[in-house]
N, C-alpha and C. Protein backbone atom coordinates (compact mmCIF):
# COMPACT_ATOMS: atom_id res chain seq x y z
N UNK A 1 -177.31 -4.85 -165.30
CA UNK A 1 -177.92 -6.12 -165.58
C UNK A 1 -177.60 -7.07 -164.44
N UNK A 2 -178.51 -7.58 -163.95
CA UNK A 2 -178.29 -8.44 -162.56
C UNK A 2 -179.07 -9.85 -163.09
N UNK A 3 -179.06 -11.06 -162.46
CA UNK A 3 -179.85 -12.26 -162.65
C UNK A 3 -180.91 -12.42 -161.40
N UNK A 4 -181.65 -13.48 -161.20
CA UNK A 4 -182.35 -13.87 -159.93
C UNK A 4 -181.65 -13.45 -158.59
N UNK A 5 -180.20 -13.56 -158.59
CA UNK A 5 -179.88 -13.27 -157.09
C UNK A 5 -178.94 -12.04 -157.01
N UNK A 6 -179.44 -11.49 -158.26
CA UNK A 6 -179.10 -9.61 -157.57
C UNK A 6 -177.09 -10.01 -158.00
N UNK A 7 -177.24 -10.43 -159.13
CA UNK A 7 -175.29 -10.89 -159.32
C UNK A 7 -175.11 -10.12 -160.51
N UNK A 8 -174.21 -9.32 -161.26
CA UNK A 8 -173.81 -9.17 -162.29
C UNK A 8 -173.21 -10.45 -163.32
N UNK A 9 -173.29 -10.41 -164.18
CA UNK A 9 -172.56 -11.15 -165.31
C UNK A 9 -170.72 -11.05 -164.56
N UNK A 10 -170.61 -10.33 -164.33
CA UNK A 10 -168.93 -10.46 -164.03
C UNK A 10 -169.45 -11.24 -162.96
N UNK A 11 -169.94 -11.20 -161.74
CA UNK A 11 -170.00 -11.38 -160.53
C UNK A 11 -170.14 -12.93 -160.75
N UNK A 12 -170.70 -13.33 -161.53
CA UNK A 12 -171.03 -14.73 -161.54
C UNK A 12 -169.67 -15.45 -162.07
N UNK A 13 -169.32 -14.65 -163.00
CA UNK A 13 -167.74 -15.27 -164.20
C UNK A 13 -166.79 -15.33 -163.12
N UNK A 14 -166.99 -14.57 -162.27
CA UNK A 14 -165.89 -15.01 -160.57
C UNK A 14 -165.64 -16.14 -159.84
N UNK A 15 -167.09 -16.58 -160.07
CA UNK A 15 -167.58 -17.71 -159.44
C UNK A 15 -167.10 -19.04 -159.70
N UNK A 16 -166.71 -18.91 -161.27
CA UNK A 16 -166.85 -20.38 -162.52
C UNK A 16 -165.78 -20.66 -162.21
N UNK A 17 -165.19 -22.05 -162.36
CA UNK A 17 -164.17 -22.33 -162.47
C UNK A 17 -163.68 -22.43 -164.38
N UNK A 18 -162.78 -22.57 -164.66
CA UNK A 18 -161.98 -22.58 -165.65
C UNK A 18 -161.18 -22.12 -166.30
N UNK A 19 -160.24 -22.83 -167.70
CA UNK A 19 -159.25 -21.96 -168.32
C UNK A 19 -159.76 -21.10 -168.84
N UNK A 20 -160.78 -20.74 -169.82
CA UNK A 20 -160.70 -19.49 -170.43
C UNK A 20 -162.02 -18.36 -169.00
N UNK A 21 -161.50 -18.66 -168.13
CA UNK A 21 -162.50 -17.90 -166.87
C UNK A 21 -161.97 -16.09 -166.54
N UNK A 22 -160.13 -16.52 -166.63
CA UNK A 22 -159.79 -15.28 -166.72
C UNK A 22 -159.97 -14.16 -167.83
N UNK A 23 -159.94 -15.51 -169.47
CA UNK A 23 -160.55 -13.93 -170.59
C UNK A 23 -161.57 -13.72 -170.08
N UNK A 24 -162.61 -14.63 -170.04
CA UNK A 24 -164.00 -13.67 -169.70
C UNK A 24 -164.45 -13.05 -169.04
N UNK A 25 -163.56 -13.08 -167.61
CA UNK A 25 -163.66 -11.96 -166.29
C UNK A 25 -163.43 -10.99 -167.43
N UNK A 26 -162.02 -10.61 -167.52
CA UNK A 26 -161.20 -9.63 -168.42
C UNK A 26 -162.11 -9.08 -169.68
N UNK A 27 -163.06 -9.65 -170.20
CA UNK A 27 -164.16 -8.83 -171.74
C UNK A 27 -165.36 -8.43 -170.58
N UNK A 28 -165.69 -9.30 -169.81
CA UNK A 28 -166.64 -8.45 -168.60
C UNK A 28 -166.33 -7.38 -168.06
N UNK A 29 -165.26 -7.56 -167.83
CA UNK A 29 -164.75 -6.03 -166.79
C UNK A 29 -164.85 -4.80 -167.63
N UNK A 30 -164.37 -5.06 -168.70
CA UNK A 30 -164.08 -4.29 -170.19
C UNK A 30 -165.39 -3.69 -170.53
N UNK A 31 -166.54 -4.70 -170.92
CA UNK A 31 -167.25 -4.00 -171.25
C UNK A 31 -168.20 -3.33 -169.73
N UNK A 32 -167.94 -3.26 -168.60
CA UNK A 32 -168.27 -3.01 -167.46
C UNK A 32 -168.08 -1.27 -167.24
N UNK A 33 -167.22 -1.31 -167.69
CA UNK A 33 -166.05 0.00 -167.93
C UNK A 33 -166.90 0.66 -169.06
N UNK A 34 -166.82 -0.16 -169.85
CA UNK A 34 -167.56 0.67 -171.49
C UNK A 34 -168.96 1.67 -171.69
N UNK A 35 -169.26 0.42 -170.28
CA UNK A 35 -170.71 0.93 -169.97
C UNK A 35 -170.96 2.07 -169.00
N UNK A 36 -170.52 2.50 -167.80
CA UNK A 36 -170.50 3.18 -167.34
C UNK A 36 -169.84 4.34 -167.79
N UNK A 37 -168.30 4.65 -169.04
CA UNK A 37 -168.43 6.16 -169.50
C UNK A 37 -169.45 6.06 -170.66
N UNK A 38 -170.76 4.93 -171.08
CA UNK A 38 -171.43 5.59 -172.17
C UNK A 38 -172.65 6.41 -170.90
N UNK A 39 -173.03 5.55 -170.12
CA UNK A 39 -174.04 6.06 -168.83
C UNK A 39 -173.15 7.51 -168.55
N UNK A 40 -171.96 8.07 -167.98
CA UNK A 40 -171.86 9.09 -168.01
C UNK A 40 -172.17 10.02 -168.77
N UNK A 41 -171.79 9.46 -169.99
CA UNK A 41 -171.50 9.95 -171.59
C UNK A 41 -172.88 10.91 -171.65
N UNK A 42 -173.78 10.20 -171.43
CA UNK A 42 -175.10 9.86 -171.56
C UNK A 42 -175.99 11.42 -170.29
N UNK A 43 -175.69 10.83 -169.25
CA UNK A 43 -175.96 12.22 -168.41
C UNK A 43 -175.44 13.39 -168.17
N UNK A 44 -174.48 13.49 -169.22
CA UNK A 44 -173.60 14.79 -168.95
C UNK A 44 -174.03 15.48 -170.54
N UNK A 45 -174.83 14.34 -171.51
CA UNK A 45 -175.00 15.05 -172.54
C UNK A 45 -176.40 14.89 -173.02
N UNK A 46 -177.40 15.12 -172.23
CA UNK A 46 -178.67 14.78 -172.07
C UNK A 46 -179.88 15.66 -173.11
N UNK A 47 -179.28 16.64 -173.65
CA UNK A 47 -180.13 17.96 -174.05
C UNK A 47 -181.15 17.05 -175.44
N UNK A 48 -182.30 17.65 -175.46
CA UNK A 48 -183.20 17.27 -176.25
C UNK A 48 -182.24 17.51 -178.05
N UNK A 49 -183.30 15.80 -178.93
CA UNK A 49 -182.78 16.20 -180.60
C UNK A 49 -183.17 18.00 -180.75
N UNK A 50 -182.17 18.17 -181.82
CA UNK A 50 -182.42 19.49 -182.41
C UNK A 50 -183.52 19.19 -183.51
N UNK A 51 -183.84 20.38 -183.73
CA UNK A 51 -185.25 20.28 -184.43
C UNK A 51 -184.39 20.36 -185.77
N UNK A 52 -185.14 19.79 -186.48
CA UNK A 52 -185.19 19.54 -188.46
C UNK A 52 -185.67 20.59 -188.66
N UNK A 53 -184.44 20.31 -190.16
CA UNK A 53 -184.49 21.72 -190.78
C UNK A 53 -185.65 21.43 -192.23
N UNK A 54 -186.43 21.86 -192.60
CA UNK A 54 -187.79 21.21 -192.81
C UNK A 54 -187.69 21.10 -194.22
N UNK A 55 -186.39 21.81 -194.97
CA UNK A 55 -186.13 21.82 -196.05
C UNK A 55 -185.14 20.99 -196.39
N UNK A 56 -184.42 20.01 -195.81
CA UNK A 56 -183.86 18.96 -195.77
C UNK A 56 -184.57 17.70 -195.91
N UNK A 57 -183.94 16.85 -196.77
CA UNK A 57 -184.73 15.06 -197.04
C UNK A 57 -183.98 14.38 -195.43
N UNK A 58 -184.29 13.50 -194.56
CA UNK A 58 -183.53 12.92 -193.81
C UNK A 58 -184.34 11.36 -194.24
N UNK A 59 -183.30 10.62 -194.52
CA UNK A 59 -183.46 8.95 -194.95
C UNK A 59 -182.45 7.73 -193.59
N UNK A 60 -183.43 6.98 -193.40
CA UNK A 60 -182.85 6.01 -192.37
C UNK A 60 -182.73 5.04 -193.34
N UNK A 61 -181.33 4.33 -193.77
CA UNK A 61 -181.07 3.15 -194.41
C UNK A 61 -180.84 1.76 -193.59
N UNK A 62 -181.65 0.70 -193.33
CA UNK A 62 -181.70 -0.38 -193.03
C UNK A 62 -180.70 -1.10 -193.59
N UNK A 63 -179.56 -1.80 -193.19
CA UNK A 63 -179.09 -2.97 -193.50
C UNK A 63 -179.78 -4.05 -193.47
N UNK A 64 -179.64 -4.93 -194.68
CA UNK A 64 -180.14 -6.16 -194.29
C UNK A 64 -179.50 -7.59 -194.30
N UNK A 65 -180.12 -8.75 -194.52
CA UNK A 65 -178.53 -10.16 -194.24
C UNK A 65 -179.20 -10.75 -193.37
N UNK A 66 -180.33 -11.07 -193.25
CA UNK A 66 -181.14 -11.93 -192.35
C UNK A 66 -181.00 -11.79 -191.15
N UNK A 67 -180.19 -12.46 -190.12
CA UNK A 67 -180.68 -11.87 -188.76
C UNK A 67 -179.95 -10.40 -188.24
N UNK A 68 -178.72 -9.91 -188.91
CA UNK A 68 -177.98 -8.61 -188.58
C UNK A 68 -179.41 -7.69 -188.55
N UNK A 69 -180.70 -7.97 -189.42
CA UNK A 69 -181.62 -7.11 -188.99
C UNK A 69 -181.82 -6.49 -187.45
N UNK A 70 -181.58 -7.40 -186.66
CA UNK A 70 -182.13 -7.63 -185.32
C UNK A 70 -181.93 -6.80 -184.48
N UNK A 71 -180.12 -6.63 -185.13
CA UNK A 71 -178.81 -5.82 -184.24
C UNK A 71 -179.63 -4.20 -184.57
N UNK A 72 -179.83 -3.92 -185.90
CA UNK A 72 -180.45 -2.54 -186.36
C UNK A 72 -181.35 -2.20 -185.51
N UNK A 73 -182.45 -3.64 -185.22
CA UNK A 73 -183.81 -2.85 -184.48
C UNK A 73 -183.93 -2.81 -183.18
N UNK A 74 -182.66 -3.60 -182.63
CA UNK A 74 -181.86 -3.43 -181.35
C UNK A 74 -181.67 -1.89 -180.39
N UNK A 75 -180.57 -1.76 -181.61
CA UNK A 75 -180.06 -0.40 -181.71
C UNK A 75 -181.12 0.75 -181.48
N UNK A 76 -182.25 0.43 -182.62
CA UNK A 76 -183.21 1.60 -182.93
C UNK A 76 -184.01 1.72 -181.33
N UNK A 77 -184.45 0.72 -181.27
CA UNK A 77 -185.07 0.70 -179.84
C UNK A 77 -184.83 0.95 -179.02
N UNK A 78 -183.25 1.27 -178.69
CA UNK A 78 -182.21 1.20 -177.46
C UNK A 78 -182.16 3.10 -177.51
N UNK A 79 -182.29 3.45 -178.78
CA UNK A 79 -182.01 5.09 -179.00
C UNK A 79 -183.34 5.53 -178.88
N UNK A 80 -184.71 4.83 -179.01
CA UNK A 80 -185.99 5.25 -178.77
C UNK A 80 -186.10 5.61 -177.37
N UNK A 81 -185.93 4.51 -176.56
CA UNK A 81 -185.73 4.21 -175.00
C UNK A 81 -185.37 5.13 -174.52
N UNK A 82 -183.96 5.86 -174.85
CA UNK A 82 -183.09 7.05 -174.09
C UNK A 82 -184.07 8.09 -174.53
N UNK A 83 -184.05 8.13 -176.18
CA UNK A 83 -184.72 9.53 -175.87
C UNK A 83 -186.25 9.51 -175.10
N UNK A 84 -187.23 8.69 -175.05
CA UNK A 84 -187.98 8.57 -174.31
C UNK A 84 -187.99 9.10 -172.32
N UNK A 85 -186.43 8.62 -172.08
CA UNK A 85 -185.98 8.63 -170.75
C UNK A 85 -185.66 10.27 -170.92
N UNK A 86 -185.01 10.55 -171.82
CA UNK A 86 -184.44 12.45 -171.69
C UNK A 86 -186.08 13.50 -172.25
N UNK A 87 -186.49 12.84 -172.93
CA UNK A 87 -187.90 13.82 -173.59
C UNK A 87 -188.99 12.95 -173.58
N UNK A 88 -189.73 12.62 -172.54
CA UNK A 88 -190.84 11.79 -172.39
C UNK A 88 -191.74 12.07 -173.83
N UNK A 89 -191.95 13.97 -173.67
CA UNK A 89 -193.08 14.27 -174.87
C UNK A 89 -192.12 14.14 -176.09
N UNK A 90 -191.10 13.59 -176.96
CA UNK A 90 -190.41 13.50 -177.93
C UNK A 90 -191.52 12.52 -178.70
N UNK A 91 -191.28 13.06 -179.93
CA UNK A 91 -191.83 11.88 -181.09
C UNK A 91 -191.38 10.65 -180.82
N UNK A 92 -191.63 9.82 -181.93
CA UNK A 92 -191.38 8.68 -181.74
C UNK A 92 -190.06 8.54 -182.47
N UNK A 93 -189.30 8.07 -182.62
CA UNK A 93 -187.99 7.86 -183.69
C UNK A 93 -188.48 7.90 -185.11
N UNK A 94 -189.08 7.53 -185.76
CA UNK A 94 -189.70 7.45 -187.03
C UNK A 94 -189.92 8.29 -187.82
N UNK A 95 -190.39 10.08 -186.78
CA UNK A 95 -190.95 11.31 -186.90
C UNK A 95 -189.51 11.94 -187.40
N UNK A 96 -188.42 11.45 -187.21
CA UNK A 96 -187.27 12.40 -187.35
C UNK A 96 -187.17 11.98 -188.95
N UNK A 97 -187.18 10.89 -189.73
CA UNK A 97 -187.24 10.54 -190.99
C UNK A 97 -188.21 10.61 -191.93
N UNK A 98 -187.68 11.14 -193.13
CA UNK A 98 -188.97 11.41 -194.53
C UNK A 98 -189.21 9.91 -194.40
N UNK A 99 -187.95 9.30 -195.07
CA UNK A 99 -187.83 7.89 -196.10
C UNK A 99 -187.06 7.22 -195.04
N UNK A 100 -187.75 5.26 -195.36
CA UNK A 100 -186.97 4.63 -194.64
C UNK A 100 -187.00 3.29 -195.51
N UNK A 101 -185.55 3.31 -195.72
CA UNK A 101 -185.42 1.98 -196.76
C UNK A 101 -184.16 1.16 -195.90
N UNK A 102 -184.02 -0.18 -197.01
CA UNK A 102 -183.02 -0.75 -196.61
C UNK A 102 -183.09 -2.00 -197.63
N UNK A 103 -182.00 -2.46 -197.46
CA UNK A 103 -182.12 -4.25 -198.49
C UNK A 103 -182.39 -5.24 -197.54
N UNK A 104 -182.50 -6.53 -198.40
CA UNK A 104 -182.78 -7.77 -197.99
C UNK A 104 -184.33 -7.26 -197.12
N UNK A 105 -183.58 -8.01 -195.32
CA UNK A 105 -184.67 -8.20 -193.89
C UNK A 105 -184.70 -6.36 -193.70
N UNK A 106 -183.79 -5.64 -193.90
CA UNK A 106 -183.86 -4.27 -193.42
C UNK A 106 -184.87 -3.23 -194.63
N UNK A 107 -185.00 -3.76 -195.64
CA UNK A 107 -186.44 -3.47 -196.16
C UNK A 107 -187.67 -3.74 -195.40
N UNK A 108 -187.77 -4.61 -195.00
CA UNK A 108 -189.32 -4.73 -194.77
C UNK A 108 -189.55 -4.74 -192.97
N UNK A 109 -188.26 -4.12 -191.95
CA UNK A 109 -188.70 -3.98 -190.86
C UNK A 109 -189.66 -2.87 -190.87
């Protein structure tokens, strides 16, 4: 993630002056780190979903709570994306589930 002049989020928190400048270098760096062994994580374990077993129910349960929806369809999108990037011809995420419920906002995404 870079801004207009090609800077990271840490790169800029370098920049700032202030007291709490050192936590936030320090949760930047952190999650800097976090990110690069999931990106490893990620290319070292690349192999296409396994196929469904056709005699199995598979159900996606939605949380809901008004905006925590967001974080769910965040998520969902973020796992569409990869597999898209590892199996261009892959279904869509949706195809892997019979049933898709949830309460509250996570019902009716």
């Amino acid at each position: 993630l870079r801004n207009f002049s090609d800077q990271t989020p840490l790169e800029v928190a370098n920049q700032l002056n202030g007291k709490h400048m050192k936590k936030i270098v320090a949760v930047l760096k952190e999650i800097s780190i976090k990110q690069e062994k999931t990106r490893k994580y990620f290319e070292k374990h690349n192999q296409q979903p396994i196929p469904r077993n056709s005699s199995d129910t598979y159900l996606l349960s939605m949380d809901g709570g008004g905006t925590k929806v967001f974080n769910s369809l965040q998520i969902l999108v973020a796992i569409e994306n990869r597999m898209r990037q590892l199996c261009p011809s892959c279904d869509s995420i949706s195809s892997f589930f019979d049933y898709i419920a949830g309460t509250s906002s996570g019902a009716i995404t």
